[in-house]
N, C-alpha and C. Protein backbone atom coordinates (compact mmCIF):
# COMPACT_ATOMS: atom_id res chain seq x y z
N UNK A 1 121.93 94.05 108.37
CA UNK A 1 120.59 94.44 108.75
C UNK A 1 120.59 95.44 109.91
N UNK A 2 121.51 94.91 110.70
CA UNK A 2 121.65 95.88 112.25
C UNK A 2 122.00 97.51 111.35
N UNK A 3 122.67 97.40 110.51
CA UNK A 3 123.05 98.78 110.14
C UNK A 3 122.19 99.64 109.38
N UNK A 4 121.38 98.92 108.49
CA UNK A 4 119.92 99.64 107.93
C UNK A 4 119.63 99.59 108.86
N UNK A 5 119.21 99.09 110.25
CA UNK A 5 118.05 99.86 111.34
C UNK A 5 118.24 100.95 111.57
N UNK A 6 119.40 101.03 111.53
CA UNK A 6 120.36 102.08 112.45
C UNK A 6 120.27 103.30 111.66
N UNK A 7 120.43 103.29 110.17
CA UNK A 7 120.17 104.20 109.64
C UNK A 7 118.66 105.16 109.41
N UNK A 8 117.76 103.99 109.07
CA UNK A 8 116.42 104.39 109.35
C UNK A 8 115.94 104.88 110.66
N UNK A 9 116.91 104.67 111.95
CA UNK A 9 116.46 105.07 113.20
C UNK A 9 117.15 106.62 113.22
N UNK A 10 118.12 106.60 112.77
CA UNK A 10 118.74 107.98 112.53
C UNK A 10 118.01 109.24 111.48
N UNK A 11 117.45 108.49 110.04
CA UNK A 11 117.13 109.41 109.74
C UNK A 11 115.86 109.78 110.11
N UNK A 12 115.12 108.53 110.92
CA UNK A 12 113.54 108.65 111.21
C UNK A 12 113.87 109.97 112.60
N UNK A 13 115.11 109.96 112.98
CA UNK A 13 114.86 111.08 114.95
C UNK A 13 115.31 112.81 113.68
N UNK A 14 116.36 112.64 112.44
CA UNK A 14 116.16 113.89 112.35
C UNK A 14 115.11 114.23 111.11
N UNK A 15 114.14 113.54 111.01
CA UNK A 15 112.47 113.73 109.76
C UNK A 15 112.08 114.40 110.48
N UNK A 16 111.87 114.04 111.93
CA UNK A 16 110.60 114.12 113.14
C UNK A 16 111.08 115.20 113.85
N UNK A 17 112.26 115.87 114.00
CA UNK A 17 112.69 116.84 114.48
C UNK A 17 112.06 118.25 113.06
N UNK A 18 112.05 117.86 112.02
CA UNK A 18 112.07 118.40 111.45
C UNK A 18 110.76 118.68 110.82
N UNK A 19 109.81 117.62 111.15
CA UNK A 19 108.53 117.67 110.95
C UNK A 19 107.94 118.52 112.23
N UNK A 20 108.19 118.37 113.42
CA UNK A 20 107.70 119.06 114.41
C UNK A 20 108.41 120.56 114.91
N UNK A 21 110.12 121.37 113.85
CA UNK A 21 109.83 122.30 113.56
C UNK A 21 108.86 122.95 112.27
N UNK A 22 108.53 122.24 111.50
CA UNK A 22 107.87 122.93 110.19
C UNK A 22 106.39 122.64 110.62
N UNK A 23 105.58 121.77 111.64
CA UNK A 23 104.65 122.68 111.79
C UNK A 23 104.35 123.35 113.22
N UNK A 24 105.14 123.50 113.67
CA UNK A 24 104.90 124.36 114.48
C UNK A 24 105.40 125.92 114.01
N UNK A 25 106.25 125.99 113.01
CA UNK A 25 106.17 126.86 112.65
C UNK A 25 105.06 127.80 111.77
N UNK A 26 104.02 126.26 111.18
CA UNK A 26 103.17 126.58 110.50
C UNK A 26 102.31 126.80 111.40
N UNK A 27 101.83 126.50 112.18
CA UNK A 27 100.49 126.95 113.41
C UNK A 27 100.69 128.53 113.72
N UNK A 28 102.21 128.95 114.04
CA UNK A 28 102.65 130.26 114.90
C UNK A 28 102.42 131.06 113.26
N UNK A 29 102.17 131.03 111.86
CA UNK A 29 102.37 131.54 111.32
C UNK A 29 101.24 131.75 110.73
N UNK A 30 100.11 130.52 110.31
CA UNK A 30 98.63 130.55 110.31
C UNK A 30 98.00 130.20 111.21
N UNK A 31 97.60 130.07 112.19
CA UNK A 31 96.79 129.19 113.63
C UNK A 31 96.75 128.19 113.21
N UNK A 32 95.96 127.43 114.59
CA UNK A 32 95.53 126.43 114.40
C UNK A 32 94.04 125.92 113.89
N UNK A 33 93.38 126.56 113.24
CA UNK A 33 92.16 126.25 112.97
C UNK A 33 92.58 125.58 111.34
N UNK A 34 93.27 125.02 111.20
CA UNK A 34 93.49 124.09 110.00
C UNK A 34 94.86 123.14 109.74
N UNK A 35 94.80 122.13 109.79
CA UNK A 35 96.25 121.54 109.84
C UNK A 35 96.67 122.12 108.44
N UNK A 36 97.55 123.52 108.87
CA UNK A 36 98.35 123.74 107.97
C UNK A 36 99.82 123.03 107.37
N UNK A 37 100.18 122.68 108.84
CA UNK A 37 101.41 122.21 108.88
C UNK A 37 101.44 120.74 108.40
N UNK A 38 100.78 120.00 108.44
CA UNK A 38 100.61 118.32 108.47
C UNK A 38 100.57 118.64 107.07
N UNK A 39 99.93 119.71 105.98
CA UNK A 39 99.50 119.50 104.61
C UNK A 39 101.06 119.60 104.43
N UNK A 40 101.76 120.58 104.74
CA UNK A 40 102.95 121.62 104.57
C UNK A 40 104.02 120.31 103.94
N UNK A 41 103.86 119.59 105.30
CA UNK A 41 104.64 118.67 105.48
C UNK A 41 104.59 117.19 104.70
N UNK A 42 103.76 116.97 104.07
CA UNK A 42 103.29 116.24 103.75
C UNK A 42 103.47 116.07 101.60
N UNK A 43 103.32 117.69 101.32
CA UNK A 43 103.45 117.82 100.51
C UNK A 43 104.83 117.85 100.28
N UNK A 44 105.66 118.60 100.97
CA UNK A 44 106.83 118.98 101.15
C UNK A 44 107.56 117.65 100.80
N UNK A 45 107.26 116.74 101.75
CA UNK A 45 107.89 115.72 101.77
C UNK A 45 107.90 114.53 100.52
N UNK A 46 106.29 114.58 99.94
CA UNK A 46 106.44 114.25 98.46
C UNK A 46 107.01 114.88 97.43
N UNK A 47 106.93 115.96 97.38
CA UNK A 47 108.02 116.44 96.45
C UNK A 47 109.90 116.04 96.46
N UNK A 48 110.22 115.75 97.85
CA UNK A 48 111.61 115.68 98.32
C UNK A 48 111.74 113.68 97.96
N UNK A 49 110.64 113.30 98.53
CA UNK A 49 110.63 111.47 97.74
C UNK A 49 111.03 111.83 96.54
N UNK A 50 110.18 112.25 95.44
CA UNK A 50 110.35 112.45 94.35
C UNK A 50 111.52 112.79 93.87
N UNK A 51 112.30 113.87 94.56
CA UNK A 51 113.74 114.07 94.18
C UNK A 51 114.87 113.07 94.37
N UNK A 52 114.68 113.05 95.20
CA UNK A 52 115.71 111.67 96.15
C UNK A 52 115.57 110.39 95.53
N UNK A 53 114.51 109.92 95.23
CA UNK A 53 114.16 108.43 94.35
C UNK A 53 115.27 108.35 93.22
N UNK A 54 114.73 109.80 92.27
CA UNK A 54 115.36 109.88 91.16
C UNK A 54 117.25 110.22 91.31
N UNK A 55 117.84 110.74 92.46
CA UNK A 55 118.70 111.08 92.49
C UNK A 55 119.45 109.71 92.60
N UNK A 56 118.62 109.15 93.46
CA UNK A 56 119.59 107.75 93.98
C UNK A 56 119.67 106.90 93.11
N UNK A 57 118.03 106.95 92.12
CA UNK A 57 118.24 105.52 91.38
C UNK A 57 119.37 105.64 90.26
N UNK A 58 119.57 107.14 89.72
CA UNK A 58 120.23 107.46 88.69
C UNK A 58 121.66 107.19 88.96
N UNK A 59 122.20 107.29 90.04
CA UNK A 59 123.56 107.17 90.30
C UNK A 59 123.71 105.79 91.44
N UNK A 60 122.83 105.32 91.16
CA UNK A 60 122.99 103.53 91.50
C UNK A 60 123.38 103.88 93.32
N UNK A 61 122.88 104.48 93.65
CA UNK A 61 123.06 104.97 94.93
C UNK A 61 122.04 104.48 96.16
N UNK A 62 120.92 103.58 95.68
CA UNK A 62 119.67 103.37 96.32
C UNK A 62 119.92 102.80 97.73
N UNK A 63 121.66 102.10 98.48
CA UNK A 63 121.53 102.03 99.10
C UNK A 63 121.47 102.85 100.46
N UNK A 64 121.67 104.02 99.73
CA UNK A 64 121.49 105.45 101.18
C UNK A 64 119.98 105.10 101.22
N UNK A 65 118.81 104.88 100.59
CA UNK A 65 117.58 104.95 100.67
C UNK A 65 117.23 104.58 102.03
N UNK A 66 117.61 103.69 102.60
CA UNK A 66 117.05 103.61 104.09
C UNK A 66 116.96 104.76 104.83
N UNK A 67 118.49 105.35 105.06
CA UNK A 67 119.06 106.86 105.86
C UNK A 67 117.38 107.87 105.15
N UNK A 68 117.60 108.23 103.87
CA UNK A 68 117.27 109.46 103.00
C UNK A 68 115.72 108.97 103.32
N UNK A 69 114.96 107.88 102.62
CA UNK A 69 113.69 107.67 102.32
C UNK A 69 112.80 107.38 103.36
N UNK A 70 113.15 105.86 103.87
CA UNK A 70 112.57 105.49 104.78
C UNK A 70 112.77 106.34 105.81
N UNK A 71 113.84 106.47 106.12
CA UNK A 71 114.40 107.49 107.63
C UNK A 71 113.80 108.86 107.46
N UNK A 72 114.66 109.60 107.14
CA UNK A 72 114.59 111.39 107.07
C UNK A 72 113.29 111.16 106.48
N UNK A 73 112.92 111.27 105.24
CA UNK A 73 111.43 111.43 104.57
C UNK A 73 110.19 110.32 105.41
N UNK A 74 110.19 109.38 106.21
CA UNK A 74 109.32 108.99 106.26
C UNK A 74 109.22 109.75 107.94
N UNK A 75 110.19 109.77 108.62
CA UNK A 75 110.03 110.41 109.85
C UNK A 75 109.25 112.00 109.59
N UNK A 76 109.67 112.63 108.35
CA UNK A 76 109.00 113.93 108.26
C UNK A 76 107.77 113.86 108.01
N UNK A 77 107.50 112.87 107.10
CA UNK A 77 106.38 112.88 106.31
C UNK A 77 104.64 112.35 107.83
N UNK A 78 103.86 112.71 107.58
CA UNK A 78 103.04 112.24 108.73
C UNK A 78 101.38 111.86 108.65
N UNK A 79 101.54 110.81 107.67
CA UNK A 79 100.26 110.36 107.59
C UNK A 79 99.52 109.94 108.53
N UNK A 80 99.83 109.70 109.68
CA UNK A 80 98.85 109.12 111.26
C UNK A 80 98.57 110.73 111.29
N UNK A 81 99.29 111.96 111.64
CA UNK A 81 98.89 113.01 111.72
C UNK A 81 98.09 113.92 110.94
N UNK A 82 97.67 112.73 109.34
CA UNK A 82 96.84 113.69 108.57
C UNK A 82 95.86 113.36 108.99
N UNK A 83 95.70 111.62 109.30
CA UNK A 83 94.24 110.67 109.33
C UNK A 83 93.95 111.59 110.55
N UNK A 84 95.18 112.20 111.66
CA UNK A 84 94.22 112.12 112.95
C UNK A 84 93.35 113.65 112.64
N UNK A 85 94.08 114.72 112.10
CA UNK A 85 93.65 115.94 111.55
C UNK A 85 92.23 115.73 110.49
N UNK A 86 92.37 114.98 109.64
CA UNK A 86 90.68 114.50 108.96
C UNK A 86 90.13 114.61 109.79
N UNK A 87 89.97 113.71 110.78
CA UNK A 87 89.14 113.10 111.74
C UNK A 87 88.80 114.09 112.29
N UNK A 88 89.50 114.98 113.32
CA UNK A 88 89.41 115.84 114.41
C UNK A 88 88.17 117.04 113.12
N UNK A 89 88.66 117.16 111.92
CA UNK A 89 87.82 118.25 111.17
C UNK A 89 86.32 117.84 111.17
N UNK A 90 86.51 116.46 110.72
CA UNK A 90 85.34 115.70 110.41
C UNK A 90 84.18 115.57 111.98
N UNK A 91 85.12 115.46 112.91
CA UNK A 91 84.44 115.40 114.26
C UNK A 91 83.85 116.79 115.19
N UNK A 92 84.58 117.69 114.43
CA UNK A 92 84.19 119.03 115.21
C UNK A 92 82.89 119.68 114.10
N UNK A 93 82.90 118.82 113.11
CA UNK A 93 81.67 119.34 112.48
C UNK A 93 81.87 119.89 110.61
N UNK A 94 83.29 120.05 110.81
CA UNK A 94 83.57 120.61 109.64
C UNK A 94 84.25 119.43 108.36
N UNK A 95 82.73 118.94 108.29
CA UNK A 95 83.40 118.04 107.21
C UNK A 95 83.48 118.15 105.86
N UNK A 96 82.97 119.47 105.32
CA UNK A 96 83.47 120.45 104.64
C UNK A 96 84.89 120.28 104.10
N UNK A 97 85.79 120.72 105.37
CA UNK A 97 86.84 121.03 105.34
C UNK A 97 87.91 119.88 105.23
N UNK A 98 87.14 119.05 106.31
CA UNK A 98 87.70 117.37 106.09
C UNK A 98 88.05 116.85 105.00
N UNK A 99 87.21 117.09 104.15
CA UNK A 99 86.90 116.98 102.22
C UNK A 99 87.88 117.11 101.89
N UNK A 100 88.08 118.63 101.95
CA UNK A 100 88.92 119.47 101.02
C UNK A 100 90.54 118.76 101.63
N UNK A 101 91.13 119.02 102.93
CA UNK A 101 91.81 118.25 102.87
C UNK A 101 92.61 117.13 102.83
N UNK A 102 91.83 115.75 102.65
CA UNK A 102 92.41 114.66 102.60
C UNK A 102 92.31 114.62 100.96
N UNK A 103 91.42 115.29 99.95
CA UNK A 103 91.65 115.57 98.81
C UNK A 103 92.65 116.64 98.06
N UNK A 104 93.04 117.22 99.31
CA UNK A 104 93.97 118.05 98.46
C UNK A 104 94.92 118.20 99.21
N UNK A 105 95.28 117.01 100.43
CA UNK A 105 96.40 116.36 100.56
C UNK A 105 97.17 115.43 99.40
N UNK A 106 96.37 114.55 99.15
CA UNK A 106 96.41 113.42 98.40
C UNK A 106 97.02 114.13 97.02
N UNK A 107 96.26 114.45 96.58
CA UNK A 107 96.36 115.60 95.26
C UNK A 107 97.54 115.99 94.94
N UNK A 108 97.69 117.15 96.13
CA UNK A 108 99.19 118.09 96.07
C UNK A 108 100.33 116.68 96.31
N UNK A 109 99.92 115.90 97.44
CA UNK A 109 101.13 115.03 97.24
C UNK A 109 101.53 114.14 96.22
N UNK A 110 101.08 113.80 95.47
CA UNK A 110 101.01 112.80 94.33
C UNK A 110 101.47 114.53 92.92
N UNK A 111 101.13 115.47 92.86
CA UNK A 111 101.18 116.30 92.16
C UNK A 111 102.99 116.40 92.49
N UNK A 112 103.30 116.64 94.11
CA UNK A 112 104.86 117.21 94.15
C UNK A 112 105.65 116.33 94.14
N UNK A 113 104.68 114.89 94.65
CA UNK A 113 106.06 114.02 94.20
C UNK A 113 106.81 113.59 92.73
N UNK A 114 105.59 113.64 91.73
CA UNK A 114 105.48 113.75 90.38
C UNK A 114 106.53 115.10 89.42
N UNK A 115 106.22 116.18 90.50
CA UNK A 115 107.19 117.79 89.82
C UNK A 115 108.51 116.90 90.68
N UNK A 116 108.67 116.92 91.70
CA UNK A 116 109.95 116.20 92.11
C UNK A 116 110.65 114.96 91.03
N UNK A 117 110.18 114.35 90.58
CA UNK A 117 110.78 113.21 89.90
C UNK A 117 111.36 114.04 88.49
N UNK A 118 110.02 114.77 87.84
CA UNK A 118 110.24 115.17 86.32
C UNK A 118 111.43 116.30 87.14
N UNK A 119 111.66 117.01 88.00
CA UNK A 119 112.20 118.00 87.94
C UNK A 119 113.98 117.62 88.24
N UNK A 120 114.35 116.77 88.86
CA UNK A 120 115.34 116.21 88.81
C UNK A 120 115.96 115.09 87.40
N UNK A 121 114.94 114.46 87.29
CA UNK A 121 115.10 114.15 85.40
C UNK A 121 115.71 115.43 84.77
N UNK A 122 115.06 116.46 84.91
CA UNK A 122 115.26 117.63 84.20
C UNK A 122 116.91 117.83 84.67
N UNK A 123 117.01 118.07 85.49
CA UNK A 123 118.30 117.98 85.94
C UNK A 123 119.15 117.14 85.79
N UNK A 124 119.12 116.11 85.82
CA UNK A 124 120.09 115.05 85.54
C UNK A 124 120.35 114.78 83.86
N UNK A 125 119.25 115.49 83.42
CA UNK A 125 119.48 115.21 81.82
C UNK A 125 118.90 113.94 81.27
């Protein structure tokens, strides 16, 4: 057990390193007047579940899943940072926009984690 922590603590410090370069790269590249980066990331990261699920389950490998899933993908992935981004849209007035993205968060993520699964099937044969 001590050693799954350990792994999930490892891959959760390099998700989060990696979630907080990809959106900050996304702010410096579109501003900040839209959580670009939280979608970026979010989607990104369902598509990469999707790959990884299928990679591991196929080669009986599921016990890296702590390191890979929980760790790396859940440290990247940042649902407190979408709810808090809704909110902040929804609170500054633009709930418009609020709409559009927790619906087409949801959407795209369930869409890439879905191309992630079939697309590694595809691959694996």
């Amino acid at each position: 057990m001590i050693w799954t922590l350990f792994q999930v603590a490892l891959g959760g410090a390099i998700g989060s390193v990696a979630r907080f370069v990809t959106t900050t790269v996304a702010m410096r590249a579109f501003g900040t007047g839209f959580p670009y980066g939280t979608i970026v990331v979010n989607v990104a990261g369902s598509f990469a579940m999707g790959l990884v699920f299928v990679w591991l389950a196929e080669r009986d490998q599921l016990r890296h899943a702590p390191l890979v899933m929980a760790g790396v993908l859940g440290g990247f992935t940042t649902f407190s940072a979408f709810s808090l981004d809704a909110f902040r849209l929804w609170e500054q007035g633009a709930a418009g926009l609020a709409v559009v993205y927790v619906g087409g968060s949801v959407v795209l993520s369930l869409l890439a984690l879905g191309a992630g699964v079939l697309a590694m099937r595809g691959v694996m044969g």
